[in-house]
Protein backbone atom coordinates (compact mmCIF):
# COMPACT_ATOMS: atom_id res chain seq x y z
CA UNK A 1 113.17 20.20 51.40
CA UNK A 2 115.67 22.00 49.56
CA UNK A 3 113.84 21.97 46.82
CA UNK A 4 111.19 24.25 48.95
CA UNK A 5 113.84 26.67 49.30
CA UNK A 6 114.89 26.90 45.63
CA UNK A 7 111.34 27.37 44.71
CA UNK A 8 109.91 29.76 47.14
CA UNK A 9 113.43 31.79 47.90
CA UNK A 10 115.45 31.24 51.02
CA UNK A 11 113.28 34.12 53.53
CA UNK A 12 109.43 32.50 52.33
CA UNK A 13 108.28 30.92 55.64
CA UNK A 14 107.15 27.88 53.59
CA UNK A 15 111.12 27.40 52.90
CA UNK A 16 112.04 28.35 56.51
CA UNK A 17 109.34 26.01 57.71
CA UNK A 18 110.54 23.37 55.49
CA UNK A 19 114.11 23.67 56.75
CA UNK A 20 112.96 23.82 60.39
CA UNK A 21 111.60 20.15 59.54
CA UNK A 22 114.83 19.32 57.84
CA UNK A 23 116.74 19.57 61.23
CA UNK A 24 114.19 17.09 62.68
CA UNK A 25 115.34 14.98 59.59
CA UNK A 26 118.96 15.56 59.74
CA UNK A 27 119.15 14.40 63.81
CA UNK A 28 116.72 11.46 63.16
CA UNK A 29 118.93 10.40 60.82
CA UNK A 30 121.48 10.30 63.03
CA UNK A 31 123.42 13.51 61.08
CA UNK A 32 123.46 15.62 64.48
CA UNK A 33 126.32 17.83 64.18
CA UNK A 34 124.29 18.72 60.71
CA UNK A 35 121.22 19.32 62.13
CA UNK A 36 122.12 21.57 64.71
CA UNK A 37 124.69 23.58 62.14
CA UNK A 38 120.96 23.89 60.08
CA UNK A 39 119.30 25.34 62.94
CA UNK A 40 122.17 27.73 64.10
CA UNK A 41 122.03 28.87 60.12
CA UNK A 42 118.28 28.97 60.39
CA UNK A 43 117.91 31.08 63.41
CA UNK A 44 118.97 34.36 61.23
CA UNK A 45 115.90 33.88 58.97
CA UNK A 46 113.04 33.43 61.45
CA UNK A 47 110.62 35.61 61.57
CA UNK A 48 108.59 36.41 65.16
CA UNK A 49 105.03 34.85 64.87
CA UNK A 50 104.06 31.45 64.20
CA UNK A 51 107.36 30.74 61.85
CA UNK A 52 109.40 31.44 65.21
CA UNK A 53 107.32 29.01 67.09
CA UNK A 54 107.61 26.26 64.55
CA UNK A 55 111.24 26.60 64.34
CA UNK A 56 111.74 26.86 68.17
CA UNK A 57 109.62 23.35 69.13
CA UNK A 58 111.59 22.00 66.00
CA UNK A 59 114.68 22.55 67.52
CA UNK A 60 113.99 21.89 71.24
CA UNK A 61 112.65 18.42 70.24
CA UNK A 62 116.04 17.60 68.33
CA UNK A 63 117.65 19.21 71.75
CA UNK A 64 115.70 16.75 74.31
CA UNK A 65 116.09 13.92 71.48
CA UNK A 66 120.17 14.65 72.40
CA UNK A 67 119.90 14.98 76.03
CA UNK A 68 120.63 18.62 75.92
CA UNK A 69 116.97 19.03 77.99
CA UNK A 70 117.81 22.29 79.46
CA UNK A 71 118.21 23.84 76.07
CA UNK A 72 115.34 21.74 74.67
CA UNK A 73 113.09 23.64 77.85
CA UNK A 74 113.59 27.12 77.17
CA UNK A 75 113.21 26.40 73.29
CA UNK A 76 109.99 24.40 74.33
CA UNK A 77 108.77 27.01 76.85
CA UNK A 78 109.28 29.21 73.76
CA UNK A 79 107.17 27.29 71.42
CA UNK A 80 104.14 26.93 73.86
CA UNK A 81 102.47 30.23 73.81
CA UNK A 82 100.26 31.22 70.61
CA UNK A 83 98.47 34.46 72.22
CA UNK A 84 100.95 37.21 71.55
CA UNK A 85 103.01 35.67 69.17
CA UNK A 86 100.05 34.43 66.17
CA UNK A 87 101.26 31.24 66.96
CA UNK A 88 99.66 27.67 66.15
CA UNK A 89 97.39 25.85 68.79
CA UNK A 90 98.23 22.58 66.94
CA UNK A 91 102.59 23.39 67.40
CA UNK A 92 101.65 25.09 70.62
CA UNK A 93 100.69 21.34 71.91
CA UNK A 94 103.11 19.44 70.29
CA UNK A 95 105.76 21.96 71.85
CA UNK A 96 103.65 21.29 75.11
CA UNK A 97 103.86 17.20 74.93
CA UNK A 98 108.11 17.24 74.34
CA UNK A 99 107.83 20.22 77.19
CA UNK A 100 106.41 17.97 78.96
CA UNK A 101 108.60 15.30 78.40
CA UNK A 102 111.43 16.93 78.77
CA UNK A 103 110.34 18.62 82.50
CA UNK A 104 109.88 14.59 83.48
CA UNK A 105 113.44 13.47 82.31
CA UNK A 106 114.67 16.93 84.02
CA UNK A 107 112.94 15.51 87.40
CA UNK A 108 110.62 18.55 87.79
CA UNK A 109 107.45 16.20 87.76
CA UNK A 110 104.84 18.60 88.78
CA UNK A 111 106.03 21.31 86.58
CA UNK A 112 105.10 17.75 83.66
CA UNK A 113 101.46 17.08 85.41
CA UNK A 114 100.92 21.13 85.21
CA UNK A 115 102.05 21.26 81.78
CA UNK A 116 99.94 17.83 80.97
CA UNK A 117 97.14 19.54 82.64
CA UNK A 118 97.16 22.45 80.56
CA UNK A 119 97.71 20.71 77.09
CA UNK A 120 94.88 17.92 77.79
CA UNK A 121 92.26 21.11 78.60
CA UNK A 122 93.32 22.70 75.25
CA UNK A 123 93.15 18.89 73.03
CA UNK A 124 89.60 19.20 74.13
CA UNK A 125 89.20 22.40 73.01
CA UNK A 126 91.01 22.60 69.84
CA UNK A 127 89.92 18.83 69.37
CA UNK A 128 93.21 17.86 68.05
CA UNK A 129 92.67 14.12 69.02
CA UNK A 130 96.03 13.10 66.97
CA UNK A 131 98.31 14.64 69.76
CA UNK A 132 95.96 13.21 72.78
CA UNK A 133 98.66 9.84 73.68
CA UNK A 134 101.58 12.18 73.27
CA UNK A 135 100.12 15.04 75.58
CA UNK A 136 99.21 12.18 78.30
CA UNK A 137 102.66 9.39 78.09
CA UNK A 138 104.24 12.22 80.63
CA UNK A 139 101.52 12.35 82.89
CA UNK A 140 100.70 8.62 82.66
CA UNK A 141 104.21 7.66 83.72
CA UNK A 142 104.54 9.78 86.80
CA UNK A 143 101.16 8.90 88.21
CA UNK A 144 102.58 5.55 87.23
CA UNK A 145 105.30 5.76 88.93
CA UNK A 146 104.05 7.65 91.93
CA UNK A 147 101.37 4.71 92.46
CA UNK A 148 98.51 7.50 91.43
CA UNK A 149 96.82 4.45 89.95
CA UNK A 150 93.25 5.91 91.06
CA UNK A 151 94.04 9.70 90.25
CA UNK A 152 95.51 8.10 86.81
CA UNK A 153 92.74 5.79 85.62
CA UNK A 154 90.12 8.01 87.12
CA UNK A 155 91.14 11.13 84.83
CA UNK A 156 91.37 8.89 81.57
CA UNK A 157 88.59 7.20 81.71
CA UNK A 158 86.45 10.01 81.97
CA UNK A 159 87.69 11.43 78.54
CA UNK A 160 86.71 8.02 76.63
């Protein structure tokens, strides 16, 4: 990833997207204090527009990933919307699948379902079907664990 950089200069978004991903790297590697310093450098560079929204679910993820969820939910929140910033539909529902993981481990489990709700219409849409389990694990667990077994199986097995 730094080799990105050196080719395409520090301000390309290729590099900046690059180093956004190296965070994710950095924290799953278990090099936190790093990856956070990356992203506190990185937030300077970003430009508004899609780059913003990469770097923004990029760095709530590595928030909820350590616990910091009310950081990793405004970052998220961020992250979702592609209609004024140019954004990606495809980053717009991966930001919406850790959003909505990280309003279930926050306890606000209807804010999850809404946000569940809303990235399961757009997977259809979009047909993204890669992201499909990771929009749905939210929802599935609270209907789980609410006893929603008919409201659960009923939704899912409509879609396949």
């Amino acid at each position: 990833m730094d080799r990105a950089v050196e080719l395409v200069g520090p301000s390309d978004p290729a590099a900046v997207e690059s180093e956004a991903i190296k965070g994710l790297g950095l924290g799953a590697t278990g090099r936190t204090v790093d990856a956070l310093a990356a992203y506190d450098e990185l937030s300077d560079r970003v430009r508004p527009g899609a780059q913003a929204q990469r770097f923004q679910m990029g760095r709530g993820w590595l928030e909820l990933a350590l616990d910091h969820p009310e950081s990793a939910r405004r970052d998220l929140e961020s992250a979702v919307s592609t209609e004024f910033s140019s954004g990606s539909a495809r980053i717009s529902l991966w930001a919406q699948a850790w959003l909505a993981r990280t309003q279930f481990a926050l306890g606000a489990w209807d804010e999850a379902l809404s946000t569940v709700e809303g990235a399961a219409a757009e997977v259809d849409r979009f047909e993204i079907e890669i992201i499909r389990p990771l929009v749905h694990w939210s929802g599935a667990q609270i209907h789980a664990l609410r006893g929603n077994w008919s409201n659960f199986s009923a939704r899912e097995t409509q879609r396949h």
